[in-house]
C-alpha atoms as a PDB file:
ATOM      1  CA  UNK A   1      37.944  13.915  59.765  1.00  0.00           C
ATOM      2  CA  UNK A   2      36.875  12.394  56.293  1.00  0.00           C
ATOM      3  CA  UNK A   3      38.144  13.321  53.278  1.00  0.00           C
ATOM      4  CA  UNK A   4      35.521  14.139  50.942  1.00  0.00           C
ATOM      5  CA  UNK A   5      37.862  13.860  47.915  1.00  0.00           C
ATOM      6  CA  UNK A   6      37.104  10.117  47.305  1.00  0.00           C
ATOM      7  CA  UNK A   7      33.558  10.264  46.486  1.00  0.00           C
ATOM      8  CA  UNK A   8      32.949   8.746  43.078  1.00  0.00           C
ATOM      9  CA  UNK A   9      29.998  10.310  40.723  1.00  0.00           C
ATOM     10  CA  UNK A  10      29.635  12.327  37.421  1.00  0.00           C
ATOM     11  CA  UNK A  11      30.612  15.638  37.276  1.00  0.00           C
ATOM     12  CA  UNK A  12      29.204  18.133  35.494  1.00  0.00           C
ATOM     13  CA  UNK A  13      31.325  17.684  32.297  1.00  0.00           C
ATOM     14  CA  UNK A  14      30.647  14.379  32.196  1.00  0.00           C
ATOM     15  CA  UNK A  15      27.449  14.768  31.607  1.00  0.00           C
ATOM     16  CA  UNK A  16      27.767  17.362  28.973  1.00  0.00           C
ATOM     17  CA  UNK A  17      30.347  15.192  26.889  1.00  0.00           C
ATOM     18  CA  UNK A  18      27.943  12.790  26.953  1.00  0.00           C
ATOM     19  CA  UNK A  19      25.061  14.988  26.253  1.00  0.00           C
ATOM     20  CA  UNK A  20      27.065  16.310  23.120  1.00  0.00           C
ATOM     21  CA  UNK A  21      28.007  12.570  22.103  1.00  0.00           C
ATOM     22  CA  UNK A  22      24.305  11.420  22.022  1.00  0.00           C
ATOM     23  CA  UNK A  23      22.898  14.930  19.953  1.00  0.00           C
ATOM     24  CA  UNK A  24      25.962  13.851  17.303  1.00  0.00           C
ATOM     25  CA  UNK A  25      24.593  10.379  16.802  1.00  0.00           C
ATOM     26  CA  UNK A  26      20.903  11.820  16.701  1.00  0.00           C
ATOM     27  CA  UNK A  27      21.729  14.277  13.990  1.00  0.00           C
ATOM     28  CA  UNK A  28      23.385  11.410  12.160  1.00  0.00           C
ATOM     29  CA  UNK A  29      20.842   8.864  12.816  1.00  0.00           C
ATOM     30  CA  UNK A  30      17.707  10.618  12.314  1.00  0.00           C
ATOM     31  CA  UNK A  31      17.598  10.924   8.545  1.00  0.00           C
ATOM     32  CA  UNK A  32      18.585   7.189   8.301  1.00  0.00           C
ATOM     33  CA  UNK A  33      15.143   6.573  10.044  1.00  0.00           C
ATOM     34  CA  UNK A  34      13.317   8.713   8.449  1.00  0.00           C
ATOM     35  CA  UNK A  35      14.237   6.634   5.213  1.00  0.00           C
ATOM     36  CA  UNK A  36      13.366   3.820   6.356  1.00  0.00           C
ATOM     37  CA  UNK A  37      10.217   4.960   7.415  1.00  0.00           C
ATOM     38  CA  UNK A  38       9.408   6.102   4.134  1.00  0.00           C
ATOM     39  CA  UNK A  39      10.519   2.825   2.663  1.00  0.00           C
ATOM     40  CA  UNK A  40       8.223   0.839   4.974  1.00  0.00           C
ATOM     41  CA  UNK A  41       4.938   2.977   4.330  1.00  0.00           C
ATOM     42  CA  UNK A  42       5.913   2.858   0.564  1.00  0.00           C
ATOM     43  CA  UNK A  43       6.590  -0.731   0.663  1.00  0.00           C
ATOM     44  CA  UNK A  44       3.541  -1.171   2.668  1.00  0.00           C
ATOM     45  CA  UNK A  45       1.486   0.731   0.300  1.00  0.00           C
ATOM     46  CA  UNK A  46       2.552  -1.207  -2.725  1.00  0.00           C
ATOM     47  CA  UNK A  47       1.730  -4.236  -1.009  1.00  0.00           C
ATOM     48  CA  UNK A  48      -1.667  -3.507  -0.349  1.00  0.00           C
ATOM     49  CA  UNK A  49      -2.077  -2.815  -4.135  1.00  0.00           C
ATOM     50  CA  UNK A  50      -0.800  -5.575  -5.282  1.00  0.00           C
ATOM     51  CA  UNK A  51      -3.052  -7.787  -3.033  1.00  0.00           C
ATOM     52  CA  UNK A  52      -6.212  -5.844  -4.346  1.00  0.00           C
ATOM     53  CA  UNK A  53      -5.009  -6.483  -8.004  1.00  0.00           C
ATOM     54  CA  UNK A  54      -4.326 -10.429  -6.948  1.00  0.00           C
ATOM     55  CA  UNK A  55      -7.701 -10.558  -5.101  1.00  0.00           C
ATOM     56  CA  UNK A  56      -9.251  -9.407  -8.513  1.00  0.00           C
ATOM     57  CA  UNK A  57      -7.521 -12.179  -9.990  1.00  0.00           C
ATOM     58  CA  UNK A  58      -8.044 -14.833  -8.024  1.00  0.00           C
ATOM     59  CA  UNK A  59     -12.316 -13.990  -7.720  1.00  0.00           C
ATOM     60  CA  UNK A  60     -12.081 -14.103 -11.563  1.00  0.00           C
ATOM     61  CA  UNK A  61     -10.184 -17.560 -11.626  1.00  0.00           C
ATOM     62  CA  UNK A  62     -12.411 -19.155  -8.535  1.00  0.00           C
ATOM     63  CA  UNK A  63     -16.099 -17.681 -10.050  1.00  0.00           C
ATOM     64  CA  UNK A  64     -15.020 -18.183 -13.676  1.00  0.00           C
ATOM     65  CA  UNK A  65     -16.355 -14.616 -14.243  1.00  0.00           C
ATOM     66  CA  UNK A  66     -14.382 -10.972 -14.697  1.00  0.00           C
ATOM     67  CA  UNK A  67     -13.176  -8.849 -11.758  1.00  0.00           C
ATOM     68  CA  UNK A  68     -10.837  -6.254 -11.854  1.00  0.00           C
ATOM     69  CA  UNK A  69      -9.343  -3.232  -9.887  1.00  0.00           C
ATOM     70  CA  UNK A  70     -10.337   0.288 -10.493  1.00  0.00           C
ATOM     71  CA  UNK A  71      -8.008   3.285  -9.571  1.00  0.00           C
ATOM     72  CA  UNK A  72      -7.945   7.096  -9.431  1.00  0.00           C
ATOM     73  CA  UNK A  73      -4.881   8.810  -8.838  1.00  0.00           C
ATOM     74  CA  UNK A  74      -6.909  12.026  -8.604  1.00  0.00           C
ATOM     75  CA  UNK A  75      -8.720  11.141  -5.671  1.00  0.00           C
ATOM     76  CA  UNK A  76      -6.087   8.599  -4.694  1.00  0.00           C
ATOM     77  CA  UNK A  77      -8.033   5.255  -3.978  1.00  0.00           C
ATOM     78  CA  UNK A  78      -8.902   1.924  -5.298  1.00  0.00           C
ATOM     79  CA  UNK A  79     -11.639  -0.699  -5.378  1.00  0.00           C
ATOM     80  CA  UNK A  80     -12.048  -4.486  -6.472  1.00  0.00           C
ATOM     81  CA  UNK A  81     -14.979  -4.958  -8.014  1.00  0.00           C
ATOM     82  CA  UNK A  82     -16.540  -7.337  -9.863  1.00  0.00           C
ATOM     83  CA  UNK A  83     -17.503  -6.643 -13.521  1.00  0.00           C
ATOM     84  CA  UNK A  84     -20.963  -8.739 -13.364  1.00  0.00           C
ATOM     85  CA  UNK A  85     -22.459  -5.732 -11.029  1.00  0.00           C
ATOM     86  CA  UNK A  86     -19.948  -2.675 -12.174  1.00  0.00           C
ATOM     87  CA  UNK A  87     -22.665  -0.779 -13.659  1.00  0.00           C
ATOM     88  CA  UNK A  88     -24.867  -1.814 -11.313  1.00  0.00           C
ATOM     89  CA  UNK A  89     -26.036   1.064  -8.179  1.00  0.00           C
ATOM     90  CA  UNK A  90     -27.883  -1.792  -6.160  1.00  0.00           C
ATOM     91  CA  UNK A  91     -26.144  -3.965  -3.890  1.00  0.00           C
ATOM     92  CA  UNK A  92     -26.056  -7.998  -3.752  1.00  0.00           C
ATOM     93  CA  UNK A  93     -25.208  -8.652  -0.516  1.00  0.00           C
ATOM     94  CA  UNK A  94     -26.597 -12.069  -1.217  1.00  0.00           C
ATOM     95  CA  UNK A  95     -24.392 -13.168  -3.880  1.00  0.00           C
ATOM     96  CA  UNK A  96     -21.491 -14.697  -4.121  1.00  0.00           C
ATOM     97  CA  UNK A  97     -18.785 -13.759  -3.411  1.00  0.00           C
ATOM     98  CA  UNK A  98     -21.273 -10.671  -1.657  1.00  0.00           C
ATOM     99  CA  UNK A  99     -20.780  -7.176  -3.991  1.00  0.00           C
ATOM    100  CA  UNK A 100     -22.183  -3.726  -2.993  1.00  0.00           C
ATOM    101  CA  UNK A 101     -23.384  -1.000  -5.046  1.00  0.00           C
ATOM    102  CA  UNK A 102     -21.414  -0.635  -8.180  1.00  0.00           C
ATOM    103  CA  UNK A 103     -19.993  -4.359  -7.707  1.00  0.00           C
ATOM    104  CA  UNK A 104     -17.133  -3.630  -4.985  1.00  0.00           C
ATOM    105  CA  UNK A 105     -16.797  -6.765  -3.213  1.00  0.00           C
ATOM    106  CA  UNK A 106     -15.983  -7.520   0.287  1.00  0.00           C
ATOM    107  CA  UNK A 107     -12.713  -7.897   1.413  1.00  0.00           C
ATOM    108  CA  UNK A 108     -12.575 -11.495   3.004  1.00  0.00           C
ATOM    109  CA  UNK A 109      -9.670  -9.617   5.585  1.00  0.00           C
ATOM    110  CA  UNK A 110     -11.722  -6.480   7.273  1.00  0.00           C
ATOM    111  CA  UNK A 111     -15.169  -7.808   5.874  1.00  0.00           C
ATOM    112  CA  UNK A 112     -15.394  -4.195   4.928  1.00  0.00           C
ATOM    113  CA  UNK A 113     -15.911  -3.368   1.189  1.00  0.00           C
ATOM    114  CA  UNK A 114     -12.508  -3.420  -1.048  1.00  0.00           C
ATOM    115  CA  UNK A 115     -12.159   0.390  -1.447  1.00  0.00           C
ATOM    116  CA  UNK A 116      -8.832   1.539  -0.196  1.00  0.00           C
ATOM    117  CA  UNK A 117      -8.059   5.458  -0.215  1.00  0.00           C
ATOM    118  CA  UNK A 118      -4.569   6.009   0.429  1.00  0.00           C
ATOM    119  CA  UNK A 119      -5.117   9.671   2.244  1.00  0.00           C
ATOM    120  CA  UNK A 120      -6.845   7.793   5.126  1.00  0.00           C
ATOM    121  CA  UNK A 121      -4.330   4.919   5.626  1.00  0.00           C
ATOM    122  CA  UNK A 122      -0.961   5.690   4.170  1.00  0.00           C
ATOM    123  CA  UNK A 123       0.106   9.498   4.503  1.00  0.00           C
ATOM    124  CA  UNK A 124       1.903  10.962   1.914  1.00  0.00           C
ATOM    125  CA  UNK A 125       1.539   8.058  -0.262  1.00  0.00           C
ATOM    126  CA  UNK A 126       0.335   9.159  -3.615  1.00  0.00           C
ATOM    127  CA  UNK A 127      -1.254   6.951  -6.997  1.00  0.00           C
ATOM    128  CA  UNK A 128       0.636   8.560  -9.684  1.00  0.00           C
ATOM    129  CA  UNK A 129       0.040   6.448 -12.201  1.00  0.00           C
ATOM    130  CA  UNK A 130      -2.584   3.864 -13.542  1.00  0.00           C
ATOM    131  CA  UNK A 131      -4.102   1.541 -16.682  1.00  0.00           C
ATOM    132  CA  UNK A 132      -5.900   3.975 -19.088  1.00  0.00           C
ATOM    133  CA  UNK A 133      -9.101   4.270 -18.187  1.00  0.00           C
ATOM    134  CA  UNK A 134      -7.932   3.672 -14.420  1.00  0.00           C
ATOM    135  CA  UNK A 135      -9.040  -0.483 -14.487  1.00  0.00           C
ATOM    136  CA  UNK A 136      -7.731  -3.485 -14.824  1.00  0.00           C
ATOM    137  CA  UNK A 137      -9.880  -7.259 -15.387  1.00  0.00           C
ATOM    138  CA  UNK A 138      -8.870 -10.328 -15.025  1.00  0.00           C
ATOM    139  CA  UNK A 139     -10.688 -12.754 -16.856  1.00  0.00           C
ATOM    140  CA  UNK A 140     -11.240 -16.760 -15.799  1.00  0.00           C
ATOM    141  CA  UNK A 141      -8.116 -17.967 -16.844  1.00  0.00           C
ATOM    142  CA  UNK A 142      -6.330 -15.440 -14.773  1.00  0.00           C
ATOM    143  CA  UNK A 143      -5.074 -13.179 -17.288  1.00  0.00           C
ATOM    144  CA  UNK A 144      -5.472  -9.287 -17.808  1.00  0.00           C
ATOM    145  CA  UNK A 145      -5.119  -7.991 -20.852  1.00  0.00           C
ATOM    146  CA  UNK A 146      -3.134  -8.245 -24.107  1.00  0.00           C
ATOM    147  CA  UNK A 147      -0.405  -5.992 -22.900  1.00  0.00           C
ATOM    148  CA  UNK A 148       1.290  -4.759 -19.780  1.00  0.00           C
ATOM    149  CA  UNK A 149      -0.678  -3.155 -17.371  1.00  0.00           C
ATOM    150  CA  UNK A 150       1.507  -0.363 -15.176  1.00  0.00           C
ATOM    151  CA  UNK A 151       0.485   1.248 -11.642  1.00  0.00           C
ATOM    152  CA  UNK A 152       2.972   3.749  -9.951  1.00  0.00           C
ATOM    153  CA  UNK A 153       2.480   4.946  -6.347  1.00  0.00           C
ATOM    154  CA  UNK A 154       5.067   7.234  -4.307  1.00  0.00           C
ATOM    155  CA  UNK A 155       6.312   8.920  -1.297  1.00  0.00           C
ATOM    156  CA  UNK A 156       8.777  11.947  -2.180  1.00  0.00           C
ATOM    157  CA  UNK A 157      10.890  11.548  -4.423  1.00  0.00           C
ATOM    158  CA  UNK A 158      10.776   7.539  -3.825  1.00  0.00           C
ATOM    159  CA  UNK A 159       8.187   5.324  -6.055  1.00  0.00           C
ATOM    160  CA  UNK A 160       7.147   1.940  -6.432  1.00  0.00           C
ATOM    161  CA  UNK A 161       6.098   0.745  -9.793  1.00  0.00           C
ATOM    162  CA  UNK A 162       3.747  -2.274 -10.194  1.00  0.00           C
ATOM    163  CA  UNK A 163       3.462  -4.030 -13.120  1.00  0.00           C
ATOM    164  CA  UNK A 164       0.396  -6.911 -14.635  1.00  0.00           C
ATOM    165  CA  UNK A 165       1.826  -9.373 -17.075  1.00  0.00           C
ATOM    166  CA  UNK A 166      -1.191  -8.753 -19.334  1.00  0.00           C
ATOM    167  CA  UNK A 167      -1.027 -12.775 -20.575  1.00  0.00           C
ATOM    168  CA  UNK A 168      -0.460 -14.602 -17.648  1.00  0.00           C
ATOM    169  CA  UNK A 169      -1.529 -11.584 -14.447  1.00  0.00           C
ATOM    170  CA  UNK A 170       1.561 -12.274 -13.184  1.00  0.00           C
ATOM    171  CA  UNK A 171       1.813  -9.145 -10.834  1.00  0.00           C
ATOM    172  CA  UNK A 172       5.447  -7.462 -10.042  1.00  0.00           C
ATOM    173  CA  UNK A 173       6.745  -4.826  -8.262  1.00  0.00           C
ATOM    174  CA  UNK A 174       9.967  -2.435  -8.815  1.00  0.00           C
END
């Protein structure tokens, strides 16, 4: 007769010590990841503005002509447009660089029209704070303005605060 006291395996309790090992380093873990999520979305976000605002920029520098970047935290979007056609409810698909009604231009990326709304593609990710009167131009030599020009976005409790050098458009983000 064989001996069945050889056999090699996981008990029971094996399993459960390292069930309970594996829930510890989930509970620890999980709000670790959840901040970095929130730091990648809100990173992501602020990158996204700050490519609108140097889009406006570099339009206005290339076509020797204003563009700028129009925000509303209220309703939490932005646009590039240029300033040519801002008034303007027709569009001019035919010019260049191609604008839409009220001058938004086309984004050269999703060759959709530059309005970005924040609900839609970032989640939780709020404008809270933007240029009085909610724009920003750039003129043809690239700069802004003849001060500072300060956009805020956030997640939470973290933010991201983007900042236009109004004399040279120099854009930064903190």
């Amino acid at each position: 007769m064989r001996s069945t006291q050889n056999c090699s395996g996981f008990t029971l309790f094996d399993l459960l010590i390292v069930a309970l090992i594996l829930g510890i380093l989930g509970t620890v873990t999980t709000p670790h990841f959840k901040g970095i999520i929130t730091e990648t979305k809100l990173n992501e976000a602020a990158t996204e503005l700050v490519s609108g605002l140097q889009y406006a920029q570099n339009l206005a520098v290339e076509y020797q002509r204003t563009f700028g970047l129009k925000a509303d935290a209220t309703a939490n979007w932005y646009r590039v447009f240029d300033d040519q056609y801002k008034a303007d409810p027709n569009p001019h698909h035919g010019s260049d660089p191609p604008v839409d009604a009220y001058g938004v231009v086309l984004n050269p990326l999703s060759k959709t029209w530059y309005v970005k709304t924040y609900d839609a593609i970032y989640e939780g990710v709020n404008i809270t704070a933007v240029p009085i009167g909610g724009e920003i131009r750039f003129y043809p030599d690239g700069h802004s303005a003849a001060s500072d020009n300060i956009f805020a976005i956030s997640l939470g409790t973290a933010q991201r605060t983007i900042t236009v050098n109004g004399i040279t458009g120099r854009v930064s983000v903190q």
